[in-house]
C-alpha atoms as a PDB file:
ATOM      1  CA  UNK A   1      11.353  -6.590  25.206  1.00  0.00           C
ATOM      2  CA  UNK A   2      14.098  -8.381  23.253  1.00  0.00           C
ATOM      3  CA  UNK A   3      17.178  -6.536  23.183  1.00  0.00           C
ATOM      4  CA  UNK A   4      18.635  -3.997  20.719  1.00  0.00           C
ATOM      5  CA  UNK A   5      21.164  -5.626  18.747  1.00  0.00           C
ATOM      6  CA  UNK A   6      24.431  -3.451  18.460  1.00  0.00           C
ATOM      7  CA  UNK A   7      26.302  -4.082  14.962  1.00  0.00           C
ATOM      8  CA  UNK A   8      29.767  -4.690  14.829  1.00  0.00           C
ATOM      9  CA  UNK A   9      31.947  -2.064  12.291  1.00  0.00           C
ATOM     10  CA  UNK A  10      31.928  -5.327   9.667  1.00  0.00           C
ATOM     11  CA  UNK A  11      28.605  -5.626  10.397  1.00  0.00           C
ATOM     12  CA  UNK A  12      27.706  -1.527  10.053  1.00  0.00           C
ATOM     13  CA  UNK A  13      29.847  -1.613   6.549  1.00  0.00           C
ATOM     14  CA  UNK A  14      27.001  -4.062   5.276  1.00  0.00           C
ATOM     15  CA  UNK A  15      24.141  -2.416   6.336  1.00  0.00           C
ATOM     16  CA  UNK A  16      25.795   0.461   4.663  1.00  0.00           C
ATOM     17  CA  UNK A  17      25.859  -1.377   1.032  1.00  0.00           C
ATOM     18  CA  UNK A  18      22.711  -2.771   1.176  1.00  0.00           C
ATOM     19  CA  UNK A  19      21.007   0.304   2.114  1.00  0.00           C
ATOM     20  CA  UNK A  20      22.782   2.299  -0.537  1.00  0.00           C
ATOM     21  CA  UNK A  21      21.343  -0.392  -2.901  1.00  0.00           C
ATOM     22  CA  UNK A  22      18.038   1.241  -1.674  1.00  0.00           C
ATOM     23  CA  UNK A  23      18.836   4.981  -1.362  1.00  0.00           C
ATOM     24  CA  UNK A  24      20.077   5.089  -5.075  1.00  0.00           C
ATOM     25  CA  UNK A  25      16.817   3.075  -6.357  1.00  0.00           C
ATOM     26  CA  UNK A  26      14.665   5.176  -4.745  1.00  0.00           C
ATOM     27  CA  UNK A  27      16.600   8.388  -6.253  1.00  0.00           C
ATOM     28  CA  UNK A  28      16.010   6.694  -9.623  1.00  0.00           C
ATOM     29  CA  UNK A  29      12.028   6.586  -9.185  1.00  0.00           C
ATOM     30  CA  UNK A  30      11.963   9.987  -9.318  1.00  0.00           C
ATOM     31  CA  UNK A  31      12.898   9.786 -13.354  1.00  0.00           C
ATOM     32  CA  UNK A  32       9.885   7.396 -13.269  1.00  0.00           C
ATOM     33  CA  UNK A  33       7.178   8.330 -11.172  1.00  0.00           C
ATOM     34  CA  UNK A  34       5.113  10.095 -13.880  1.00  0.00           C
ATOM     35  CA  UNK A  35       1.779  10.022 -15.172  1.00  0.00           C
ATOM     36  CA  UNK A  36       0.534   7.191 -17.260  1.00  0.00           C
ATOM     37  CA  UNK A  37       2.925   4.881 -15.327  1.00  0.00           C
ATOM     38  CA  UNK A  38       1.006   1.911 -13.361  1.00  0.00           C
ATOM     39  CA  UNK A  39       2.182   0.971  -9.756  1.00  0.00           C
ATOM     40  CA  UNK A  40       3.185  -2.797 -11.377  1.00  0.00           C
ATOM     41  CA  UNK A  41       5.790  -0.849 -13.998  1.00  0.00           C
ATOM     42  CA  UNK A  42       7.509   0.984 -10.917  1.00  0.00           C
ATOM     43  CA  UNK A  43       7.370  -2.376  -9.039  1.00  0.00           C
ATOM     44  CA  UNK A  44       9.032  -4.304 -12.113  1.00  0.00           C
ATOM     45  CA  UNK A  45      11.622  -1.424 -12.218  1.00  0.00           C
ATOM     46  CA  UNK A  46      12.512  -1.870  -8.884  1.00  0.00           C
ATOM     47  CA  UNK A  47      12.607  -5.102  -8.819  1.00  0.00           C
ATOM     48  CA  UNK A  48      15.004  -5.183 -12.009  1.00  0.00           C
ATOM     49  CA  UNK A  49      17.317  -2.472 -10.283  1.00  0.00           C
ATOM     50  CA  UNK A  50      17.564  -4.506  -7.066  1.00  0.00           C
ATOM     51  CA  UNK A  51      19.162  -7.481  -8.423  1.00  0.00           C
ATOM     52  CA  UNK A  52      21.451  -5.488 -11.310  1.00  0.00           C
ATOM     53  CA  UNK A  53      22.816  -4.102  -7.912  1.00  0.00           C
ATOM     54  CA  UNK A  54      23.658  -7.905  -6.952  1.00  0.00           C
ATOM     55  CA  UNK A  55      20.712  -7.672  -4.194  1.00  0.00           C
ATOM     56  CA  UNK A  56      17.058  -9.047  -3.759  1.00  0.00           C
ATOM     57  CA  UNK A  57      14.067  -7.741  -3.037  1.00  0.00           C
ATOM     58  CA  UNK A  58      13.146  -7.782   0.956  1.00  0.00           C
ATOM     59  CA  UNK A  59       9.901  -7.315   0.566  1.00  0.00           C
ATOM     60  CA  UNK A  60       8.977 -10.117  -1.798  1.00  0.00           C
ATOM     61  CA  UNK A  61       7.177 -12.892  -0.121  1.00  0.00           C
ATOM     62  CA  UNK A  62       7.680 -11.515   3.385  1.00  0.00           C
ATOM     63  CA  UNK A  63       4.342 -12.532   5.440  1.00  0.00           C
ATOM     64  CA  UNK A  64       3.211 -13.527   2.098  1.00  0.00           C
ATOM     65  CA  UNK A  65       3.469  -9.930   0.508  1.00  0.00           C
ATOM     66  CA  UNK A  66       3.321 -10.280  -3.349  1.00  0.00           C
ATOM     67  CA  UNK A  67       5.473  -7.451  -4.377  1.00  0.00           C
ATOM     68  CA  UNK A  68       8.770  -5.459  -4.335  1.00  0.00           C
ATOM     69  CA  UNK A  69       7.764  -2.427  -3.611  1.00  0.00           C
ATOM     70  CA  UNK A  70       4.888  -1.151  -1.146  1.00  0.00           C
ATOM     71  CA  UNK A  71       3.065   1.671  -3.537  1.00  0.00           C
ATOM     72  CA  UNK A  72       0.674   3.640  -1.624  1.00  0.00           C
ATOM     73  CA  UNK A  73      -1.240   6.327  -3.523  1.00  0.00           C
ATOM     74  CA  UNK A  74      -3.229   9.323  -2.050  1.00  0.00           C
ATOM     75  CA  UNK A  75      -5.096   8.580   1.046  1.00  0.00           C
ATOM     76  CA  UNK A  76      -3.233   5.377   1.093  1.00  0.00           C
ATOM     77  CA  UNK A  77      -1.093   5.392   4.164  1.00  0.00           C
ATOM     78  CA  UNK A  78       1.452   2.294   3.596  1.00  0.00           C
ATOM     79  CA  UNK A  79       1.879  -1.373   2.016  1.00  0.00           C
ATOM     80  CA  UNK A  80      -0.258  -0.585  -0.796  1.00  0.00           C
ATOM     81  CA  UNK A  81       0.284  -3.438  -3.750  1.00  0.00           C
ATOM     82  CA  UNK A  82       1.401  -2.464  -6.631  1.00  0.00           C
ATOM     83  CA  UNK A  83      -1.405  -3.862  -9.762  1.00  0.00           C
ATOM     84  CA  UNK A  84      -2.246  -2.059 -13.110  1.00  0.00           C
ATOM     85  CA  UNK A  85      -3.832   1.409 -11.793  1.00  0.00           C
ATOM     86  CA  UNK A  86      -2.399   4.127 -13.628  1.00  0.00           C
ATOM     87  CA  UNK A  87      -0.759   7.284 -11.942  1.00  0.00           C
ATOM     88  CA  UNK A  88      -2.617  10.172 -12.831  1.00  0.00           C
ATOM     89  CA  UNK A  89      -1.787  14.082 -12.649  1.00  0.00           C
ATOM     90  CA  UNK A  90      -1.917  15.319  -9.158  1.00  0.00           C
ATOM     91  CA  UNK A  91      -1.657  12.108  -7.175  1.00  0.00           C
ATOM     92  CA  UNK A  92       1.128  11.772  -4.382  1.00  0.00           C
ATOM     93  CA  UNK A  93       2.729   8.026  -4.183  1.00  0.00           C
ATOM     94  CA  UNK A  94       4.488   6.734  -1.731  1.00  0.00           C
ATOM     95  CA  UNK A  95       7.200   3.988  -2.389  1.00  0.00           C
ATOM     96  CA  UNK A  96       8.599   1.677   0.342  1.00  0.00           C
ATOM     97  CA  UNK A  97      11.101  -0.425  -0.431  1.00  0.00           C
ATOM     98  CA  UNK A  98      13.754  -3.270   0.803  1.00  0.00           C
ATOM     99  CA  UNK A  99      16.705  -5.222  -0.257  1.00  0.00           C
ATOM    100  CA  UNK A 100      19.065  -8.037   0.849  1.00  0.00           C
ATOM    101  CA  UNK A 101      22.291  -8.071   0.128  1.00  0.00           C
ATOM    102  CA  UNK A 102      25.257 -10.236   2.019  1.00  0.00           C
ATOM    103  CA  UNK A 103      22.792 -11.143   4.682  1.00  0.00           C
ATOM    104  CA  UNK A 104      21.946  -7.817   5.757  1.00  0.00           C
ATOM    105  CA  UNK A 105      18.294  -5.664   4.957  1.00  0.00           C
ATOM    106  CA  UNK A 106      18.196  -2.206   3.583  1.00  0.00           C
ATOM    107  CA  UNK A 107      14.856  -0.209   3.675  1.00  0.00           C
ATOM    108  CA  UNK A 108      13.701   3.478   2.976  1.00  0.00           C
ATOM    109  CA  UNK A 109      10.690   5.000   1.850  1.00  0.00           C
ATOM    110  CA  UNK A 110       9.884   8.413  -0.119  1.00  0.00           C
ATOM    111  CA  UNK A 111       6.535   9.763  -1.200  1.00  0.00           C
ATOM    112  CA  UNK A 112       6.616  11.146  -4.876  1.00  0.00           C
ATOM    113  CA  UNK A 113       4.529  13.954  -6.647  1.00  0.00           C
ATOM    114  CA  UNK A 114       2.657  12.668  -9.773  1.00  0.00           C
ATOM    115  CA  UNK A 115       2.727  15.475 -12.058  1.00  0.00           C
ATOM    116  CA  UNK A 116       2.017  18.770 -10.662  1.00  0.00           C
ATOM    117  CA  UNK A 117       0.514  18.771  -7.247  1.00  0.00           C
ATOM    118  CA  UNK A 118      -1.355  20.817  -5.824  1.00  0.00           C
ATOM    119  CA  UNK A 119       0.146  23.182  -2.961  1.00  0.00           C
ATOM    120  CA  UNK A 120      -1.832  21.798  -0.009  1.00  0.00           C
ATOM    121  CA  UNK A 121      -0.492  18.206  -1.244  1.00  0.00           C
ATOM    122  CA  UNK A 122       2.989  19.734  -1.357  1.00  0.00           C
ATOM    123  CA  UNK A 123       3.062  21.235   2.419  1.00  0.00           C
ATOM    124  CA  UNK A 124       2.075  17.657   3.184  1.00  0.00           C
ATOM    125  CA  UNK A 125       4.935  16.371   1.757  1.00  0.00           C
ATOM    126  CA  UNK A 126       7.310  18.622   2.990  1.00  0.00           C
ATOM    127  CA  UNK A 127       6.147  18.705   6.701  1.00  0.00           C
ATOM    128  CA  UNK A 128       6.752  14.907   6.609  1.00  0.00           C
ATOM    129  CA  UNK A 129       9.996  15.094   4.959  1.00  0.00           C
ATOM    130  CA  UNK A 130      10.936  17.713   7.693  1.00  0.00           C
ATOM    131  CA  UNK A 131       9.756  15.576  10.209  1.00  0.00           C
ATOM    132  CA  UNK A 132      11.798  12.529   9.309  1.00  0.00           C
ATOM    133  CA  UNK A 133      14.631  14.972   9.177  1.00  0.00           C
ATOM    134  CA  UNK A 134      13.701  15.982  12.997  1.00  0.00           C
ATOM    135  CA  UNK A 135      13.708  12.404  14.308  1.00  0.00           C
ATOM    136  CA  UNK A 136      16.892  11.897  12.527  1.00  0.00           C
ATOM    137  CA  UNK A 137      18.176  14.606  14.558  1.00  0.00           C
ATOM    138  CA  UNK A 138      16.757  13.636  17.853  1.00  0.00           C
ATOM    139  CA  UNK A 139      18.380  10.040  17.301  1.00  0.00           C
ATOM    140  CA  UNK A 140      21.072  10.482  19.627  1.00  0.00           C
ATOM    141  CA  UNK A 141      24.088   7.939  21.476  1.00  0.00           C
ATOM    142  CA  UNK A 142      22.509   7.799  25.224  1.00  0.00           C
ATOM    143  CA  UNK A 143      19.072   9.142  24.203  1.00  0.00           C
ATOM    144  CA  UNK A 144      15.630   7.272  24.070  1.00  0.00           C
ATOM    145  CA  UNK A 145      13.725   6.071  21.597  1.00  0.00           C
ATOM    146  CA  UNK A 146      10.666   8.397  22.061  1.00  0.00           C
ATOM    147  CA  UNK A 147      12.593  11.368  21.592  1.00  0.00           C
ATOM    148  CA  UNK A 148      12.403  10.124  18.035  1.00  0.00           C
ATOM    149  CA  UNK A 149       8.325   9.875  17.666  1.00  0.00           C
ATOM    150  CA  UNK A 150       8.065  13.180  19.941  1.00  0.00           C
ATOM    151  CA  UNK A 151      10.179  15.513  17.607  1.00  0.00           C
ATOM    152  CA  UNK A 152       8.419  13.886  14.753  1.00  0.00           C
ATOM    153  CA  UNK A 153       5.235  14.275  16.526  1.00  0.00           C
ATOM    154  CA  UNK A 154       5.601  17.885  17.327  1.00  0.00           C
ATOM    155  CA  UNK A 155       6.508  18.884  14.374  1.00  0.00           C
ATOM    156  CA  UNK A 156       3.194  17.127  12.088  1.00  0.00           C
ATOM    157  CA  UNK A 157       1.265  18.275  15.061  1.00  0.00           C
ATOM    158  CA  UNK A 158       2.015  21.788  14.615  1.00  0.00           C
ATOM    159  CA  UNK A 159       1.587  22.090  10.313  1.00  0.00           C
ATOM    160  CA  UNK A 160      -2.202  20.874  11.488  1.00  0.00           C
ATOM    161  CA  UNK A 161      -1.349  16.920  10.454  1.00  0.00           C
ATOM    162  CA  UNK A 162      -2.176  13.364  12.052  1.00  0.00           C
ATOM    163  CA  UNK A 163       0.273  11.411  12.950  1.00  0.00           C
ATOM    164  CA  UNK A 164       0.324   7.558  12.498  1.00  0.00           C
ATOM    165  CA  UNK A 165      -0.006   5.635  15.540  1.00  0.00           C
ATOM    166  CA  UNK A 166      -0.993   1.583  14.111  1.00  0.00           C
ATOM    167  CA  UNK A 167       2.746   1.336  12.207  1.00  0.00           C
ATOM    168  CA  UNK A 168       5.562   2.158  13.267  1.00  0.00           C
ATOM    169  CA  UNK A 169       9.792   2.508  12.478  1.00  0.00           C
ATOM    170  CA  UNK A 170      12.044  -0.371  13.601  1.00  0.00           C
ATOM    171  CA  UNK A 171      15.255  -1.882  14.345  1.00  0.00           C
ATOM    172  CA  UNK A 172      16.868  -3.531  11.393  1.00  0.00           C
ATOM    173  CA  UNK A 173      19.556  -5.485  10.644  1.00  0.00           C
ATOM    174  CA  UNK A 174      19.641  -8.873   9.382  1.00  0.00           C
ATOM    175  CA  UNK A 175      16.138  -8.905   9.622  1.00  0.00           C
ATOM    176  CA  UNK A 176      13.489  -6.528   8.225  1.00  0.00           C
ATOM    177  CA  UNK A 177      12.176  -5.872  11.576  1.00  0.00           C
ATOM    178  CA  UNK A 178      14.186  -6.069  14.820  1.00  0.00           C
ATOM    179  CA  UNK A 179      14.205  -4.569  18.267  1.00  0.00           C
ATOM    180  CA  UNK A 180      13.114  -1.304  19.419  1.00  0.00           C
ATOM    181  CA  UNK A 181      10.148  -0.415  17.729  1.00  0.00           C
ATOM    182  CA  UNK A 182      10.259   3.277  17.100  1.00  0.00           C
ATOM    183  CA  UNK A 183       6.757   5.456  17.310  1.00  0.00           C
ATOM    184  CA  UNK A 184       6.644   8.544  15.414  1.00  0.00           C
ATOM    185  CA  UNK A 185       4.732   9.405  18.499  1.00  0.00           C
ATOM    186  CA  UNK A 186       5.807   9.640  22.413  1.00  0.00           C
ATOM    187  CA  UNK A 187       7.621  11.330  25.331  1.00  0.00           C
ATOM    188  CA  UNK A 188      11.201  12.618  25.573  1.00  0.00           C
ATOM    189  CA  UNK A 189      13.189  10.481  27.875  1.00  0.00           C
ATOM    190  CA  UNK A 190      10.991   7.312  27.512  1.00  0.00           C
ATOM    191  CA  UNK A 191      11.658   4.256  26.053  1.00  0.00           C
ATOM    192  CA  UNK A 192      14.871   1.853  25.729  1.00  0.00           C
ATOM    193  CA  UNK A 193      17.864   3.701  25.550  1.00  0.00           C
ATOM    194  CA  UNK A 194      19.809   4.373  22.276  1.00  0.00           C
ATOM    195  CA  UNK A 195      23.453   3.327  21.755  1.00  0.00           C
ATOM    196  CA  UNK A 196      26.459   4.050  19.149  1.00  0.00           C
ATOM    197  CA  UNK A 197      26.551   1.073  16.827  1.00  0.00           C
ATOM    198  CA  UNK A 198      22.287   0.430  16.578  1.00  0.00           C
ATOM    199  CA  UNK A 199      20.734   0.937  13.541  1.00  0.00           C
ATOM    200  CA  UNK A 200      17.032   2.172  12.595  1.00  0.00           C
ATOM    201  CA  UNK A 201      14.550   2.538  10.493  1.00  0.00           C
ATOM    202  CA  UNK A 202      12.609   5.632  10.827  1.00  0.00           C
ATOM    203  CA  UNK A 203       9.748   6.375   9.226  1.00  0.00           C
ATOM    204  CA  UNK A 204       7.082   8.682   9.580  1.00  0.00           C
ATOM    205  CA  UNK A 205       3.364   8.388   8.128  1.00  0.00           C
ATOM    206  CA  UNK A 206       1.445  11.696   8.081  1.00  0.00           C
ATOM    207  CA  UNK A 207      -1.782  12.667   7.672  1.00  0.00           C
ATOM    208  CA  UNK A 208      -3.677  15.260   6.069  1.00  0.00           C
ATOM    209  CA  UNK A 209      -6.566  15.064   8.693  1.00  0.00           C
ATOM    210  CA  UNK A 210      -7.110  12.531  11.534  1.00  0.00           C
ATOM    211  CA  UNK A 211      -4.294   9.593  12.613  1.00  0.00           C
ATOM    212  CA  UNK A 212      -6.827   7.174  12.072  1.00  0.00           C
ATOM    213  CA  UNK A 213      -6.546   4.731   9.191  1.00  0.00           C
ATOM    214  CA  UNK A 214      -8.102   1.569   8.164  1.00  0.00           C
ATOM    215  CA  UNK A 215      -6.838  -1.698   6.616  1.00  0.00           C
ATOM    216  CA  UNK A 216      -8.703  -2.743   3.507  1.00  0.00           C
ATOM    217  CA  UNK A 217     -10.031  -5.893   2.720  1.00  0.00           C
ATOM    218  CA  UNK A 218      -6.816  -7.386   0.843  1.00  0.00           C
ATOM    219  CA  UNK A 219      -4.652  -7.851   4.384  1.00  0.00           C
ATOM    220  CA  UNK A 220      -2.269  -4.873   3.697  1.00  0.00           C
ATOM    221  CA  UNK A 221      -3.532  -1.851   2.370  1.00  0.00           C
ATOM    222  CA  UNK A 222      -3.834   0.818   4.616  1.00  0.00           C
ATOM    223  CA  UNK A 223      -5.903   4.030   4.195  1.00  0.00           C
ATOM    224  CA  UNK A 224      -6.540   7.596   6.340  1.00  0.00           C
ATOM    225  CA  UNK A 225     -10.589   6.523   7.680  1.00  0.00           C
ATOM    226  CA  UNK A 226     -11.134   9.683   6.689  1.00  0.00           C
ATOM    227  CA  UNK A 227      -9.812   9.655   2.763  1.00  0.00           C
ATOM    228  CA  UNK A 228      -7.397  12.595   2.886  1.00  0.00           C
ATOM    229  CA  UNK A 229      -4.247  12.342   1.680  1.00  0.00           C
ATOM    230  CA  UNK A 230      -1.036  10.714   3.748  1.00  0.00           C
ATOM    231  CA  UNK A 231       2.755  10.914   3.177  1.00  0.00           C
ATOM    232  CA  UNK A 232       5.467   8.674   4.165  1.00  0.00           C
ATOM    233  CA  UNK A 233       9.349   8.940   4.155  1.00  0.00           C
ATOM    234  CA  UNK A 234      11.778   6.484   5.917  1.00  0.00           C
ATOM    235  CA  UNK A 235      15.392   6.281   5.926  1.00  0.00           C
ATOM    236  CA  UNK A 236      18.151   3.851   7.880  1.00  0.00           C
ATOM    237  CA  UNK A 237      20.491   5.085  10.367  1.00  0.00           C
ATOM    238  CA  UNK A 238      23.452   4.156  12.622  1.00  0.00           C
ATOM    239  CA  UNK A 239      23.180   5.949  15.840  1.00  0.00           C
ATOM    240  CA  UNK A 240      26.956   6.866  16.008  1.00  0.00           C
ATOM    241  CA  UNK A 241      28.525   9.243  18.681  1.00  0.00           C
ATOM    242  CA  UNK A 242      27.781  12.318  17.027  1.00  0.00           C
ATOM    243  CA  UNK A 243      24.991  13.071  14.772  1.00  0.00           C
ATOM    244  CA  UNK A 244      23.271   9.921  12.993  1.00  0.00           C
ATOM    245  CA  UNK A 245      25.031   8.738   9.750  1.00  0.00           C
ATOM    246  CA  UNK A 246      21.650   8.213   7.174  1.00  0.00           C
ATOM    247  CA  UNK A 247      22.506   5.153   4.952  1.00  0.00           C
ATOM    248  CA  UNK A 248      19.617   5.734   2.535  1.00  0.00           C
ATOM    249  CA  UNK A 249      19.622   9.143   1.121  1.00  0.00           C
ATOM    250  CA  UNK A 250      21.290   9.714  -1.913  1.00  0.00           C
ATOM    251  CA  UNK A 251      18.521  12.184  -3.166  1.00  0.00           C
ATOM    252  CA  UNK A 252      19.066  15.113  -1.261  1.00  0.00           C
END
C-alpha cells in the first residue's frame, strides 16, 4: 500500500479553503433541492457556484465523468449523472460534490429530502448522518483506519440498514483519491495507522435493505439490487491531536 501522505500546516490551510468552497455549496442546495427542479439545474448551479468561489469543479471529466455533481436519487446509491429528470415530492437525493482550488481537492456529500418525506425515508437519513458523525469521532491521532468503517458499521447495523461495501472513503489531498482507503465497514485496531496532519474523506452509503448494489449500464450509476432507498453523507477531515477538525460542514 502506498503511503499516507501527511500535509504540511501550508498545505492543511488549503485543503481548508477548498473544502469550505464545498461545505458552503452544499449548504446552498438545500434552498434548491425542491420539487420540479431537474438533477442538470442543481448540476449547473453548482457548477456556477464553484467557479464564483474562484475554484473548479473536481469532478468534471475525472475518468471521463460528464458532470459536476454526482446526483443520486432514491435507490440510487452514488455517482448518479445529473440529466433532465425532474425531482418529485418524496424523493431523497444525494449530492456529491468536488472542487479544486490552489492545487488542492475539496469533496463532501449530503443526501437531501425532496419535499416532504416520508418518516421511514427520514430515519434513513438520519441514521446515516449519525453514522458519518460516529466515524468522525472514531478518527483518532494513533488509531486505525477500521475503527472508522466499524463505528459506522455498528451503528447502520443496528437501525436495521446495509452498509456499502463496493465504494468506499479516501485519502485526499491534491488528488481526489489518495492513500488509505477508508471502509465504512471493518475491525477496531486494523488497518494502517492514523496520524495528526492526514486528511480524509469519509463517507458513508447506507441502505434501506441489503449492502448489495449494482452498477447500471451507463459505467457509473450505482443502485441498492434490491431498489430500496440509500443515503449518503461525506465530509473532509484533518486527523489533528484531539478530536478531528471537519472542513466541510457549514450546515450544521
Amino acid at each position: 500500500m502506498s503511503s499516507i501522505p501527511i500535509k504540511t500546516p501550508a498545505e492543511l490551510d488549503k485543503m481548508r479553503a477548498v473544502n469550505k468552497v464545498v461545505g458552503l455549496l452544499l449548504k446552498a442546495l438545500y434552498g434548491e433541492v425542491k420539487p420540479g427542479v431537474t438533477t442538470a439545474d442543481l448540476d449547473l448551479f453548482a457548477a456556477n457556484f464553484i467557479r464564483d468561489h474562484g475554484a473548479v469543479p473536481a469532478f468534471l471529466g475525472y475518468h471521463g465523468y460528464p458532470a459536476t455533481i454526482c446526483a443520486s436519487v432514491n435507490e440510487q446509491v452514488v455517482h448518479g449523472i445529473p440529466g433532465k429528470n425532474r425531482l418529485t415530492e418524496g424523493d431523497i437525493i444525494g449530492v456529491d460534490v468536488g472542487a479544486v482550488l490552489d492545487g488542492y481537492v475539496g469533496d463532501a456529500a449530503r443526501t437531501y429530502p425532496v419535499g416532504r418525506i416520508s418518516s421511514e425515508t427520514q430515519k434513513l437519513l438520519d441514521v446515516t448522518r449519525d453514522a458519518l458523525d460516529k466515524g468522525i469521532a472514531a478518527a483518532r491521532n494513533n488509531g486505525h483506519v477500521q475503527d472508522i468503517g466499524a463505528a459506522v458499521q455498528a451503528h447502520a447495523e443496528a437501525a436495521g440498514y446495509g452498509v456499502v461495501r463496493d465504494f468506499v472513503g479516501h485519502g485526499i489531498g491534491r488528488k481526489m483519491h489518495e492513500a488509505p482507503q477508508v471502509p465504512n465497514y471493518g475491525q477496531r485496531g486494523l488497518g494502517p495507522k492514523l496520524k495528526a496532519g492526514m486528511c480524509l474523506a469519509i463517507e458513508p452509503m447506507v441502505n434501506a435493505g441489503s449492502h448489495h448494489v449494482d452498477v447500471l449500464s451507463d459505467g457509473w450509476t450505482v443502485v441498492t439490487r434490491d431498489k430500496r432507498p440509500s443515503a449518503h453523507f461525506e465530509d473532509t477531515i484533518i486527523i489533528t491531536l484531539g478530536d478531528p477538525e471537519i472542513l466541510t460542514r457549514m450546515d450544521r
